[in-house]
Protein backbone atom coordinates (compact mmCIF):
# COMPACT_ATOMS: atom_id res chain seq x y z
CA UNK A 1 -29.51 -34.71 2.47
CA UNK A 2 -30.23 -33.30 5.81
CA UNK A 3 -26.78 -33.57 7.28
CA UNK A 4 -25.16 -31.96 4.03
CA UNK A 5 -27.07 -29.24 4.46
CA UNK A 6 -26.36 -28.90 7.97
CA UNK A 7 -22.62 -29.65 7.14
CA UNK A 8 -22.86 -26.81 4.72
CA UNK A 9 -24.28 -24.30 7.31
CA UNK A 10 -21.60 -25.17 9.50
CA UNK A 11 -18.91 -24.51 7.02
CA UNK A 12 -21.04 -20.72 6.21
CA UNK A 13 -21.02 -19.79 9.96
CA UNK A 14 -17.33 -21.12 10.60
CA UNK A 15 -15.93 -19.19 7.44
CA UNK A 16 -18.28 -16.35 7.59
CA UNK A 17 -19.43 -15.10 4.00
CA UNK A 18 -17.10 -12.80 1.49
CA UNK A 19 -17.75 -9.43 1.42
CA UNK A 20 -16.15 -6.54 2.80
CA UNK A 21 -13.43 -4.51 1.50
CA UNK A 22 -10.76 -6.21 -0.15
CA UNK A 23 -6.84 -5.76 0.75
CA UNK A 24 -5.19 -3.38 -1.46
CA UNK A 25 -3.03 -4.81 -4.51
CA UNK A 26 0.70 -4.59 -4.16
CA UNK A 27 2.50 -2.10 -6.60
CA UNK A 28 5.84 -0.97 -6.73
CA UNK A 29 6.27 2.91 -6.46
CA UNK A 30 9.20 4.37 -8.72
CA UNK A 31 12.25 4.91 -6.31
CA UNK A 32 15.35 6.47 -6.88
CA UNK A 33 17.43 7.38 -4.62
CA UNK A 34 15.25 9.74 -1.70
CA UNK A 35 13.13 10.43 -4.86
CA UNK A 36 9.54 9.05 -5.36
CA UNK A 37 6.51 8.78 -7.86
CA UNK A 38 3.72 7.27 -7.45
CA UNK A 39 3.17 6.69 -11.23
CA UNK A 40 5.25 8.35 -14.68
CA UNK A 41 2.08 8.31 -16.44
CA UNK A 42 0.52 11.15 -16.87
CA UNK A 43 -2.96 9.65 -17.78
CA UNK A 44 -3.04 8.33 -13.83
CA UNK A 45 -4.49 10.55 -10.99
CA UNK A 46 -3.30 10.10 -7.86
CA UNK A 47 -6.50 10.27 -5.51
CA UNK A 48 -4.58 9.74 -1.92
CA UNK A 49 -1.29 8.59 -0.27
CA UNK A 50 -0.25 7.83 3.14
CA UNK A 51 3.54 7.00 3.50
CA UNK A 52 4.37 4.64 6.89
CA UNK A 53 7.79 3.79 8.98
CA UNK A 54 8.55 1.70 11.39
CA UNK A 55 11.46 0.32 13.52
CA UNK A 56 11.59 -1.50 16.43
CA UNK A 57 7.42 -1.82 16.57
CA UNK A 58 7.62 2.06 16.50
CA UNK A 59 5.38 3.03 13.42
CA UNK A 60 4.78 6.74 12.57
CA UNK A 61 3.16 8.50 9.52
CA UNK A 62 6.16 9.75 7.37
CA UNK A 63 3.47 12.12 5.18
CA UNK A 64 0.31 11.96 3.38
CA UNK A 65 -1.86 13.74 1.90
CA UNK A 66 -5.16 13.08 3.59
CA UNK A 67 -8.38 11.02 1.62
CA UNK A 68 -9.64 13.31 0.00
CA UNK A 69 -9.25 14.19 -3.95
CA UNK A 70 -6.08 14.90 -4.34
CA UNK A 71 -6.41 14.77 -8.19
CA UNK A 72 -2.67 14.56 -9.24
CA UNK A 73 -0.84 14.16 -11.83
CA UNK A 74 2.27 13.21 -13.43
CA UNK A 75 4.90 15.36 -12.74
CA UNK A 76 2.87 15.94 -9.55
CA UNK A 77 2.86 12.80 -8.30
CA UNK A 78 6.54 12.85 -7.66
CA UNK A 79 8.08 13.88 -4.11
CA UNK A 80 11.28 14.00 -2.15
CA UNK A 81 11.34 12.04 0.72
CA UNK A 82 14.22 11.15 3.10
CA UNK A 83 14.39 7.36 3.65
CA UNK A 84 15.73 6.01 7.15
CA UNK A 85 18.42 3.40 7.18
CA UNK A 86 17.22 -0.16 9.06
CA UNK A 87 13.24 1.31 8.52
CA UNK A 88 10.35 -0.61 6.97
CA UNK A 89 8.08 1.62 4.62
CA UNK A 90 4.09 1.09 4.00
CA UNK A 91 3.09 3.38 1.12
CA UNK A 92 -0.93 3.12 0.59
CA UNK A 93 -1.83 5.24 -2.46
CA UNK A 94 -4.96 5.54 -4.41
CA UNK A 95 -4.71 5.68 -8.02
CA UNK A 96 -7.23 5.48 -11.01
CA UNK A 97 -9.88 4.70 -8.53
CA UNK A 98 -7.71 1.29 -7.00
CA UNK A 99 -6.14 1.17 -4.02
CA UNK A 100 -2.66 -0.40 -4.07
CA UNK A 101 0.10 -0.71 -1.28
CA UNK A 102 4.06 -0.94 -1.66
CA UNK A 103 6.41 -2.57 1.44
CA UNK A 104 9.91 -2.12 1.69
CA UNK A 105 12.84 -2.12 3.88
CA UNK A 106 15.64 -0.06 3.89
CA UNK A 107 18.82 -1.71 5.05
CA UNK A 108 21.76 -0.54 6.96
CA UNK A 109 23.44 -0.03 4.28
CA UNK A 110 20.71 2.23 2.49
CA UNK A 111 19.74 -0.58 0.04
CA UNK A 112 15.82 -1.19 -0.60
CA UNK A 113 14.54 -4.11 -0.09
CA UNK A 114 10.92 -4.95 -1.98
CA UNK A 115 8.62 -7.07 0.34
CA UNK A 116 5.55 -8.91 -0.61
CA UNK A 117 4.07 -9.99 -3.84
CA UNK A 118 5.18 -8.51 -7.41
């Protein structure tokens, strides 16, 4: 009984215990063409967004809004944004209090690519 026990503490300290803020969910945005919203409902409030490109380990901040309380909605959370050929995108948004993230490449041909889960 001894050695489980110190078996078990092992695993704890190894592992570490869960806690801590989890990742955010993966959902898509609605994209068309260089045309973006972060949701067509307008029941949703859009609390926060941070748009991200990279190429060639160069990442910059496209735009973003800050975290503060943005408090948007539908038409409002709609923008135009000019998408880079051969870029990957990072879009972190907060909406309805949840924190979700959509990652995406745009290929040389202008197509978007969806990474990640669905």
């Amino acid at each position: 009984m001894k050695k489980l026990l110190v078996i078990i503490a092992i695993c704890i300290s190894i592992t570490g215990c869960p806690g801590g803020k989890r990742a955010p969910k993966t959902r898509l945005t609605f994209i068309n063409g260089n045309h973006i919203c972060f949701s067509i409902n307008k029941n949703d409030i859009l609390k926060y967004y941070t748009i991200y490109s990279s190429k060639a380990h160069q990442i910059s901040i496209v735009t973003g809004s800050g975290y503060g309380d943005l408090n948007a909605s539908y038409p409002d959370t709609c923008m135009n944004i000019k998408w880079e050929n051969e870029h990957t995108y990072v879009i972190h948004y907060g909406l309805n209090g949840k924190e979700y993230v959509h990652q995406f490449d745009i290929d040389k041909n202008g197509k978007l690519i969806n990474l990640g889960e669905r």
